[in-house]
PDB file of N, CA and C in Angstrom:
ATOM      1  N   UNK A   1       0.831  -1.185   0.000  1.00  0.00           N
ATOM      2  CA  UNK A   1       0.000   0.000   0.000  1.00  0.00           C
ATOM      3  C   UNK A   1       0.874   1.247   0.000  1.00  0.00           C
ATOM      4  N   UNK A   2       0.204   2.059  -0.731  1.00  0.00           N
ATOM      5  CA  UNK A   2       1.160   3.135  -1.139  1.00  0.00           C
ATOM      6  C   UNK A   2       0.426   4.462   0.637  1.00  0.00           C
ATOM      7  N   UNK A   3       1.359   5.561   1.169  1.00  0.00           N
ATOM      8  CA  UNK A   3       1.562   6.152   2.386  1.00  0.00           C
ATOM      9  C   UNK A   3       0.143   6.997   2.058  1.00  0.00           C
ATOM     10  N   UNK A   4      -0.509   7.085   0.719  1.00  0.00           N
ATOM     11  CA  UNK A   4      -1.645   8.120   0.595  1.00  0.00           C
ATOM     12  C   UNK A   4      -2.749   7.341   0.572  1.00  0.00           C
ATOM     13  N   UNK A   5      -2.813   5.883   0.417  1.00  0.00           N
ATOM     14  CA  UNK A   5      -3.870   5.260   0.892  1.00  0.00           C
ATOM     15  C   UNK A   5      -3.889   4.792   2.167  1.00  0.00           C
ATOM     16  N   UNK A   6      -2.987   4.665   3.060  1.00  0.00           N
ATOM     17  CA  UNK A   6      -3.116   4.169   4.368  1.00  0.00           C
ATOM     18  C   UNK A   6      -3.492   5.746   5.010  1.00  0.00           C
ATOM     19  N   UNK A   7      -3.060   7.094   4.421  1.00  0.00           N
ATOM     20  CA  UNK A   7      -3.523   7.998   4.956  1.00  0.00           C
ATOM     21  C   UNK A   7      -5.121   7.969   4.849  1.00  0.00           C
ATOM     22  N   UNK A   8      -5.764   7.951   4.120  1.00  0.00           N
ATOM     23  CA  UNK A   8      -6.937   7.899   3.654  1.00  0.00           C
ATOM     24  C   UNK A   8      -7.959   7.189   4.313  1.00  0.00           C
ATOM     25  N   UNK A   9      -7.001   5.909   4.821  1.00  0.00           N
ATOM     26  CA  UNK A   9      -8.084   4.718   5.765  1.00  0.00           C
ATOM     27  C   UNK A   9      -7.956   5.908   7.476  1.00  0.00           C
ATOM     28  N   UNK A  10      -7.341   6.159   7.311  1.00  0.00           N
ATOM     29  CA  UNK A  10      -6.855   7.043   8.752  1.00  0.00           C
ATOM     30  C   UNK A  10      -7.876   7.959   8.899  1.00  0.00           C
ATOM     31  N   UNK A  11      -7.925   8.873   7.796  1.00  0.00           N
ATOM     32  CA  UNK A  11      -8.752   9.889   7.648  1.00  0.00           C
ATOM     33  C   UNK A  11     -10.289   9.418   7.817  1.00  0.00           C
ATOM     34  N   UNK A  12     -10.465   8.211   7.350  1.00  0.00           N
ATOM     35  CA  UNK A  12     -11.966   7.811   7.371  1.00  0.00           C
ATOM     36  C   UNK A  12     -11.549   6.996   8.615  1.00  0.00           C
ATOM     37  N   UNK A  13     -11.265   6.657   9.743  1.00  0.00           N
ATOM     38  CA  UNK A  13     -11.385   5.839  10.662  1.00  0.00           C
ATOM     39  C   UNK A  13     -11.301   7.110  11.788  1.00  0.00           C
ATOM     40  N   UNK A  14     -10.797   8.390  11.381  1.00  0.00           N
ATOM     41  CA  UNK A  14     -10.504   9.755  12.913  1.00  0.00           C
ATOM     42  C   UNK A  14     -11.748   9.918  12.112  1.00  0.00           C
ATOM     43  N   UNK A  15     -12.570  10.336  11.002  1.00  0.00           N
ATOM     44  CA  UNK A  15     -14.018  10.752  10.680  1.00  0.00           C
ATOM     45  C   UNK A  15     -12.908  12.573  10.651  1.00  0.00           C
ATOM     46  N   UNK A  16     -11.850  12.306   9.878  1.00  0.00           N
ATOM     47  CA  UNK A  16     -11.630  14.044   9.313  1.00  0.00           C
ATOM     48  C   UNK A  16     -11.335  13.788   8.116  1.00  0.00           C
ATOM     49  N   UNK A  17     -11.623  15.613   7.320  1.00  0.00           N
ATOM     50  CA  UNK A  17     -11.442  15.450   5.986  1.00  0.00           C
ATOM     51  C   UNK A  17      -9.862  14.871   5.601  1.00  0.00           C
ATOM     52  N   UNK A  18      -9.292  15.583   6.282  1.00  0.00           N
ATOM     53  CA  UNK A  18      -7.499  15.063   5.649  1.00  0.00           C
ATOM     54  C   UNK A  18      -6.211  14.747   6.497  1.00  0.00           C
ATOM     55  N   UNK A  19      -5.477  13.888   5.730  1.00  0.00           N
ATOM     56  CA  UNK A  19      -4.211  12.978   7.205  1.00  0.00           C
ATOM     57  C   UNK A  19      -3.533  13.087   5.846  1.00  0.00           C
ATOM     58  N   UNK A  20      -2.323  13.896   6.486  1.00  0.00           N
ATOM     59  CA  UNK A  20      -1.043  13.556   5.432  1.00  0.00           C
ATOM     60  C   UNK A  20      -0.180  12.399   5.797  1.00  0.00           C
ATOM     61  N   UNK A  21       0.810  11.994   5.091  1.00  0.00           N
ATOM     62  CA  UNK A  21       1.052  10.614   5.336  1.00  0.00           C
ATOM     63  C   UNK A  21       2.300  11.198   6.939  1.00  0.00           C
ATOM     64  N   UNK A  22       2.894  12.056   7.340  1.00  0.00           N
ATOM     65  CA  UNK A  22       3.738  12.499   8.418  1.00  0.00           C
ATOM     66  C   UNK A  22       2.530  12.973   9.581  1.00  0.00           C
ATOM     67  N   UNK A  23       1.297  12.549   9.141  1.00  0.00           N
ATOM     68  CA  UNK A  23       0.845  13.030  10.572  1.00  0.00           C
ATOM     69  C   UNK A  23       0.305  11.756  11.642  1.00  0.00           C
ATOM     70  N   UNK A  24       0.465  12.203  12.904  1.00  0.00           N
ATOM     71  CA  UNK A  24       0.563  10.448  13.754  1.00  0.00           C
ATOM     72  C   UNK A  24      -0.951  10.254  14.131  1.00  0.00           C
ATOM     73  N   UNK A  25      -1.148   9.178  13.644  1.00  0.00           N
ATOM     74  CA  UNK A  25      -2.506   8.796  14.004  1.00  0.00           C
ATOM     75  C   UNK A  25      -3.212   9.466  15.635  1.00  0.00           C
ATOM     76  N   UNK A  26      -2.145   8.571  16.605  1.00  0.00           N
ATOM     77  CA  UNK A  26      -2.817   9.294  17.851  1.00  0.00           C
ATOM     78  C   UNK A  26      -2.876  10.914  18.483  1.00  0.00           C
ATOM     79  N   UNK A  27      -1.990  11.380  17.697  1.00  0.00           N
ATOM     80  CA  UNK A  27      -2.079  12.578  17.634  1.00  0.00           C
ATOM     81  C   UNK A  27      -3.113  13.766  17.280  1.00  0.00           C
ATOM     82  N   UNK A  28      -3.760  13.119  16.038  1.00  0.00           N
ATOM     83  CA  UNK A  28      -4.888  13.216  15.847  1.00  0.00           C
ATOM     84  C   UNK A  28      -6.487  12.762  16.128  1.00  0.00           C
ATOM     85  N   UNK A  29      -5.435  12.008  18.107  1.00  0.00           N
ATOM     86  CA  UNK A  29      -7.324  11.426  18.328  1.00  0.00           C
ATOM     87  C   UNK A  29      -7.367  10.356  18.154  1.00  0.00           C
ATOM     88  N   UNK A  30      -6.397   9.687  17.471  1.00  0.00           N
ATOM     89  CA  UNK A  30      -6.853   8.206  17.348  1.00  0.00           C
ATOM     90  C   UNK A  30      -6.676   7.814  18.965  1.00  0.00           C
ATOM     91  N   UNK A  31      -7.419   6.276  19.265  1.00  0.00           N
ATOM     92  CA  UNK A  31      -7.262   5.790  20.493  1.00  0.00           C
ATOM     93  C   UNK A  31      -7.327   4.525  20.135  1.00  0.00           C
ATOM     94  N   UNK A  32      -7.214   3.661  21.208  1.00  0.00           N
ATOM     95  CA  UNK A  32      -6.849   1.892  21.208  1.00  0.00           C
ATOM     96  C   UNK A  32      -8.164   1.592  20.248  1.00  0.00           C
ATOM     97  N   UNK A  33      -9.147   1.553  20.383  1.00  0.00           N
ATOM     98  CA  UNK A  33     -10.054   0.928  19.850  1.00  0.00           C
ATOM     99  C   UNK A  33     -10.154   1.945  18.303  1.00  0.00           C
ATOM    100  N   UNK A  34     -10.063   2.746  18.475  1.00  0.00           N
ATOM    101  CA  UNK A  34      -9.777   3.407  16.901  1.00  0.00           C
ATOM    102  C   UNK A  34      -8.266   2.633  15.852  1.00  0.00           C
ATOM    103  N   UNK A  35      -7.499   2.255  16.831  1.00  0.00           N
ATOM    104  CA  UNK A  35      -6.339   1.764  16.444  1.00  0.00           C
ATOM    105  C   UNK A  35      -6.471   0.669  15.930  1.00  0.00           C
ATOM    106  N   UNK A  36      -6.943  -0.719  16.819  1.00  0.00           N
ATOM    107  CA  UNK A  36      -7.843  -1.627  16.208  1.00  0.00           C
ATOM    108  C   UNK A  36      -8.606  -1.439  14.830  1.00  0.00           C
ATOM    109  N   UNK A  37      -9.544  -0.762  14.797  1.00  0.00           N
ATOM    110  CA  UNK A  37     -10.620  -0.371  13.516  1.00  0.00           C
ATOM    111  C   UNK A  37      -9.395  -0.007  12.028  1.00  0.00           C
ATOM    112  N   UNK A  38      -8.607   0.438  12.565  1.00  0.00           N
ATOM    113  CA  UNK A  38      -7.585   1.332  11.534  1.00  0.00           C
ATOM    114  C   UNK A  38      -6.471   0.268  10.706  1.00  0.00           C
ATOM    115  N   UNK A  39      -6.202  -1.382  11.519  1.00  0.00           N
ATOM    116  CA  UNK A  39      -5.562  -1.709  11.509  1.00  0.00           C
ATOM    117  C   UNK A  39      -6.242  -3.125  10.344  1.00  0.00           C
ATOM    118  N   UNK A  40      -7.157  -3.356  11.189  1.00  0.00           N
ATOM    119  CA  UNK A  40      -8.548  -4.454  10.979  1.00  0.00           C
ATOM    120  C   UNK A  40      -8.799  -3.829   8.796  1.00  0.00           C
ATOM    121  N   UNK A  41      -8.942  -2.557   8.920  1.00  0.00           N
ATOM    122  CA  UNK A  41      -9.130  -1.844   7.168  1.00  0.00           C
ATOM    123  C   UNK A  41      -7.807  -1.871   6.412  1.00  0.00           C
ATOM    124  N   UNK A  42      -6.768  -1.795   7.045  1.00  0.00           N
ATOM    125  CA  UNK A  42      -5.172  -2.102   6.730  1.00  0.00           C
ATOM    126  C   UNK A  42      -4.848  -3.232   5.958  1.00  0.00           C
ATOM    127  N   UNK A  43      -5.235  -3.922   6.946  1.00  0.00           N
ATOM    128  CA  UNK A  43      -4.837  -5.784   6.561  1.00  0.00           C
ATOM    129  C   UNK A  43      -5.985  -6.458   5.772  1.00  0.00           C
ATOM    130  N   UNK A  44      -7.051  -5.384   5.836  1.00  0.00           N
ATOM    131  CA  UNK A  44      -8.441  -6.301   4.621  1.00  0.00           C
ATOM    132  C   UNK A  44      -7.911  -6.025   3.137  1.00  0.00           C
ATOM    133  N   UNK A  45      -6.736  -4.374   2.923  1.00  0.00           N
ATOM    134  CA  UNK A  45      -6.680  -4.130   1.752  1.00  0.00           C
ATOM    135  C   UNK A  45      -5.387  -4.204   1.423  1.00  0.00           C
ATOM    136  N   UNK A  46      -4.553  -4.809   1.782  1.00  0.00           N
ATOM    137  CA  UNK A  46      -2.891  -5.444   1.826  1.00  0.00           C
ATOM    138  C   UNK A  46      -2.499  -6.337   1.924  1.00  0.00           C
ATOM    139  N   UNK A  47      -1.857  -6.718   0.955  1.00  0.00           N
ATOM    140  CA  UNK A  47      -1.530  -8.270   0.912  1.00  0.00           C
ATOM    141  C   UNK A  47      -0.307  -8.520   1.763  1.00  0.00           C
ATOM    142  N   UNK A  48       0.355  -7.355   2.461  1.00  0.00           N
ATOM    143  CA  UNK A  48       0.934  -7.505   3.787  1.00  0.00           C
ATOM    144  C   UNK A  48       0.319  -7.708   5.356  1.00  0.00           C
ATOM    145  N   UNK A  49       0.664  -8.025   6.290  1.00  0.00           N
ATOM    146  CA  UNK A  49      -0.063  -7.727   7.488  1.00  0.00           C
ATOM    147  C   UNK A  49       0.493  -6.999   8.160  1.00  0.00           C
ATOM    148  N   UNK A  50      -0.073  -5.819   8.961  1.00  0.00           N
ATOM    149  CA  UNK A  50       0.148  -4.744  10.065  1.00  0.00           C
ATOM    150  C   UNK A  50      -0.198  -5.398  11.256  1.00  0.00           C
ATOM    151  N   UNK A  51       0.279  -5.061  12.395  1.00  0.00           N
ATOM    152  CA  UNK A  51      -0.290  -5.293  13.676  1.00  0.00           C
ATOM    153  C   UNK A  51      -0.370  -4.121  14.440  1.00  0.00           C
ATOM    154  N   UNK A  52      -1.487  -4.180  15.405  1.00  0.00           N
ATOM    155  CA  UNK A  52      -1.218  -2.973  16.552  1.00  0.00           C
ATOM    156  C   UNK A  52       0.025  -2.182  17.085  1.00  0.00           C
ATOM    157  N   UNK A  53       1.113  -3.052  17.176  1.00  0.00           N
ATOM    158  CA  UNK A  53       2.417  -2.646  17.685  1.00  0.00           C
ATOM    159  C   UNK A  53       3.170  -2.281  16.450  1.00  0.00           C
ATOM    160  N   UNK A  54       3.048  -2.493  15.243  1.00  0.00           N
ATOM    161  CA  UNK A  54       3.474  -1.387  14.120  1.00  0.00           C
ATOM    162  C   UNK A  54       2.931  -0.153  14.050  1.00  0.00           C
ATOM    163  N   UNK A  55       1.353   0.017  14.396  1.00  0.00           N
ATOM    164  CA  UNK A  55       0.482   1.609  15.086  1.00  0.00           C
ATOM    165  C   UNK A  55       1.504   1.919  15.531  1.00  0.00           C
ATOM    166  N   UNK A  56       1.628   1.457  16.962  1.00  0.00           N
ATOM    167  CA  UNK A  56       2.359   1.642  17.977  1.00  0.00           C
ATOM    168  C   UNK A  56       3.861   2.659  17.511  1.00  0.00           C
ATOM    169  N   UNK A  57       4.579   1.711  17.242  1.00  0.00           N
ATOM    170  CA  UNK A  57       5.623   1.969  16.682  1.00  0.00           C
ATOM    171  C   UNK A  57       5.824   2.867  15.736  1.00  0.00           C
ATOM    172  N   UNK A  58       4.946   3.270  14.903  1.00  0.00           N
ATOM    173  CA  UNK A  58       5.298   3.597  13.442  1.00  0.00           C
ATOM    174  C   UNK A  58       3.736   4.672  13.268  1.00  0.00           C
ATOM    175  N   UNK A  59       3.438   5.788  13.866  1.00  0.00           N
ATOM    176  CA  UNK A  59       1.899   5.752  14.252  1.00  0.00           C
ATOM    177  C   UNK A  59       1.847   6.650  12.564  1.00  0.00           C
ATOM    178  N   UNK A  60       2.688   6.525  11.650  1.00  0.00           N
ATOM    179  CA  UNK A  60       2.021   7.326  10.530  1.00  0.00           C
ATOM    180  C   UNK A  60       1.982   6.830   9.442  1.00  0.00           C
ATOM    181  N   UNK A  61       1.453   7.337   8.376  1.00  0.00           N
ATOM    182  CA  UNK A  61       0.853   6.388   7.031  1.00  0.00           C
ATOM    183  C   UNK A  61       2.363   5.786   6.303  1.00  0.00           C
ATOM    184  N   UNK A  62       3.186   6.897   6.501  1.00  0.00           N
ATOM    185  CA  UNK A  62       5.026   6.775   5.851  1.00  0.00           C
ATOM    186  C   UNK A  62       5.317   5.354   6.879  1.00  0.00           C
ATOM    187  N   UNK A  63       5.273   5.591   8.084  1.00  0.00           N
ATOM    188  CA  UNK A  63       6.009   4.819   8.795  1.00  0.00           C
ATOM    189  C   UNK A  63       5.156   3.104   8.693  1.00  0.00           C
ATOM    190  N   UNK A  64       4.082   3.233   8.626  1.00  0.00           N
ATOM    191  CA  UNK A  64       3.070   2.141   8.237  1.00  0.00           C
ATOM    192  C   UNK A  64       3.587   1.188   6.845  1.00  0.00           C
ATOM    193  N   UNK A  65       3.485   1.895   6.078  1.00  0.00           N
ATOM    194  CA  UNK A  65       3.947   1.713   4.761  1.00  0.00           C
ATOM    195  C   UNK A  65       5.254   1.028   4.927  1.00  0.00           C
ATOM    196  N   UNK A  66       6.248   1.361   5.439  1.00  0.00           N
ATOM    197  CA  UNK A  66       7.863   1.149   5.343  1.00  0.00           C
ATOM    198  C   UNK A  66       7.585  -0.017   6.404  1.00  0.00           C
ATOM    199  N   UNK A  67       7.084   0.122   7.516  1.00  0.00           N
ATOM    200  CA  UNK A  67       6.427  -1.542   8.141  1.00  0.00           C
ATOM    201  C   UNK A  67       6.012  -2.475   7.074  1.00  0.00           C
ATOM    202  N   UNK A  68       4.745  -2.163   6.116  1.00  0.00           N
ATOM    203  CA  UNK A  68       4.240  -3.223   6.124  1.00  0.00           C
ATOM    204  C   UNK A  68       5.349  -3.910   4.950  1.00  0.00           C
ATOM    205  N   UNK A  69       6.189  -2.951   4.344  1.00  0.00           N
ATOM    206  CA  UNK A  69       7.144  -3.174   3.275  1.00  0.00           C
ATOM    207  C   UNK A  69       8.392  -4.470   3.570  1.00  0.00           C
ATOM    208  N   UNK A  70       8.538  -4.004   4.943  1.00  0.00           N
ATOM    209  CA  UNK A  70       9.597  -4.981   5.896  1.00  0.00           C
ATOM    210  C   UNK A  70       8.605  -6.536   6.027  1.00  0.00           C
ATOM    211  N   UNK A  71       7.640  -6.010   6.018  1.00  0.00           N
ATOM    212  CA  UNK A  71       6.698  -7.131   7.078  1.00  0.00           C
ATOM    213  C   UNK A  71       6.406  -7.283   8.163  1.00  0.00           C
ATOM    214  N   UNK A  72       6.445  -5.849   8.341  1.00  0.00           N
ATOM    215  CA  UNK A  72       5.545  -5.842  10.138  1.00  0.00           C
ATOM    216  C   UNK A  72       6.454  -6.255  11.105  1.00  0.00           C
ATOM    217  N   UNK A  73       5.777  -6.006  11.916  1.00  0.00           N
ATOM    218  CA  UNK A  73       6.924  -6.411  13.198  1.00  0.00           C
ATOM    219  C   UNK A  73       7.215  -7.724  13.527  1.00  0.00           C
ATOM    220  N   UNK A  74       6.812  -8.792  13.602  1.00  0.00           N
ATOM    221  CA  UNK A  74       7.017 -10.237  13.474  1.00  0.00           C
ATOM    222  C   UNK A  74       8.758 -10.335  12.704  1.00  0.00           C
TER     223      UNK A  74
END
């Protein structure tokens, strides 16, 4: 997944118009159970898998991306 579509799932999971790929999810409000929801739309549309602790770790669409590129934290 390219850093402007994982922004995009972000943007529709905080319910705002726009998330650039450098901005951190929780920063913007996300929370555990938003994190979940965000992660759950991640891995339905990537033929990589994300986990919570890549959120964690990596809380932005760039840093997501370059995870799921590695293969996640596993």
């Amino acid at each position: 997944m390219k850093p402007a579509e994982i922004a995009a799932l972000m943007a529709e999971v905080l319910q705002v118009n726009e998330v650039t790929e450098h901005d951190n999810f929780f920063e913007l409000g996300g929370s555990s159970l938003l994190a979940v929801a965000l992660v759950s739309k991640i891995n339905e549309k990537s033929s990589a898998e994300v986990s919570l602790i890549d959120l964690i770790y990596a809380p932005t669409a760039a840093g997501i991306t370059e995870r799921l590129a590695r293969g996640g934290a596993r």
